[in-house]
Protein backbone atom coordinates (compact mmCIF):
# COMPACT_ATOMS: atom_id res chain seq x y z
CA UNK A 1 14.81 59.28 35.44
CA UNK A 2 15.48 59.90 38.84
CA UNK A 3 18.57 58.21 41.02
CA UNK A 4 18.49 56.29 44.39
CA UNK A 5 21.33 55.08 46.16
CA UNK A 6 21.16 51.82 48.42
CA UNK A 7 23.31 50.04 50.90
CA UNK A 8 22.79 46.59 50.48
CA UNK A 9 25.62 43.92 51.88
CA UNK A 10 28.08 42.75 50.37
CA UNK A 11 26.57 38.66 49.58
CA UNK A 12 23.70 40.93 48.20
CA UNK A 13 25.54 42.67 45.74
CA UNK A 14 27.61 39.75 44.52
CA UNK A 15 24.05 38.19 43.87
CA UNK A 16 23.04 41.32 42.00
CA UNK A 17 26.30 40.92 39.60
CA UNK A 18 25.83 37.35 39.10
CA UNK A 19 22.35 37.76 38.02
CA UNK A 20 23.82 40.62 35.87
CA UNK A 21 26.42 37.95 34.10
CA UNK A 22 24.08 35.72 34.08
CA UNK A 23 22.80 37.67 30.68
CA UNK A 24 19.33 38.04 31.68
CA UNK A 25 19.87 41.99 33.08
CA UNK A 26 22.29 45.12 31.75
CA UNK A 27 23.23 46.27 34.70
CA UNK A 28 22.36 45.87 38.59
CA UNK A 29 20.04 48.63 38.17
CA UNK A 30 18.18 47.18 35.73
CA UNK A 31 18.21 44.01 37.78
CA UNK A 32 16.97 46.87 41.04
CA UNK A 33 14.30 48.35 38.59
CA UNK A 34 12.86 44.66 38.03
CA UNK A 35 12.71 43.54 41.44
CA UNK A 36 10.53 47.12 42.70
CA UNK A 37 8.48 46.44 39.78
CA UNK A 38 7.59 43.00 40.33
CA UNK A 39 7.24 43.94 44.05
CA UNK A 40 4.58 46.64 43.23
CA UNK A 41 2.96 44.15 40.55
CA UNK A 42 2.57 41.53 43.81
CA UNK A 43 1.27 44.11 45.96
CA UNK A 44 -1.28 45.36 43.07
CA UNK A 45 -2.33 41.64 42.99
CA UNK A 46 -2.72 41.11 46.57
CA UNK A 47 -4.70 44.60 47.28
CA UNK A 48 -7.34 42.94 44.26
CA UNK A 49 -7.53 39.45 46.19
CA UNK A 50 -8.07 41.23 49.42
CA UNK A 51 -10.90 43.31 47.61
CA UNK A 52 -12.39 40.07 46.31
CA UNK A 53 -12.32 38.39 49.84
CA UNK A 54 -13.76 41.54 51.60
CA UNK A 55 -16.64 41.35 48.30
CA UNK A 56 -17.43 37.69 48.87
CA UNK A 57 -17.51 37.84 52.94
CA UNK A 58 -19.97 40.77 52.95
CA UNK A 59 -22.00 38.86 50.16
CA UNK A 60 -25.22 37.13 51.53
CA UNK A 61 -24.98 33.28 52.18
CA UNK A 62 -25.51 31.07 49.69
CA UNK A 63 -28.30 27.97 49.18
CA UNK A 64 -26.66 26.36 46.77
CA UNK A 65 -25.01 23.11 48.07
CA UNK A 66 -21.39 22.44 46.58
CA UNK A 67 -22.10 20.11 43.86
CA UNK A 68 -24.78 23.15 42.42
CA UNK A 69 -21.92 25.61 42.58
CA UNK A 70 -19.30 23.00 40.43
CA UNK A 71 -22.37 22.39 38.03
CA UNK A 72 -22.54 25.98 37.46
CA UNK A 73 -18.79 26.66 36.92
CA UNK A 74 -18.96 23.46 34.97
CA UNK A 75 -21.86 24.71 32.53
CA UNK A 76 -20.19 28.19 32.57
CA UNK A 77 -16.95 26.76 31.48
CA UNK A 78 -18.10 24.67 28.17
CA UNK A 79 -20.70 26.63 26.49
């Protein structure tokens, strides 16, 4: 596993040991190794709902009035 030393300030680090005693993490760096990993998780996310946007606004315009579209989810949705 490879190392990386931080500097974070010194509020930041108490915050990092109380969420350590708090029982939930081992250490601080297991507390550090959660935090980039939900971080890259969010970006992972937000790079697939910036794909779907890009999709739907180079998709051709739709016919359909709104209540078609809900009638459609709706019949999609219970059979």
């Amino acid at each position: 596993m490879a190392q990386m030393n931080i500097s974070i300030t010194d509020q930041l680090k108490s915050w990092a040991e109380s969420r350590v005693a708090e029982g939930r993490y081992s250490s601080t760096s297991d507390y550090m190794r959660d935090l980039v990993r939900r971080d890259q998780e969010e970006a992972e996310r937000l790079q697939l709902l910036r794909a779907e946007i890009e999709k739907g606004l180079a998709s051709p315009v739709s016919d359909l009035t709104l209540d078609d579209v809900f009638e459609r989810v709706r019949a999609r949705h219970q059979g």
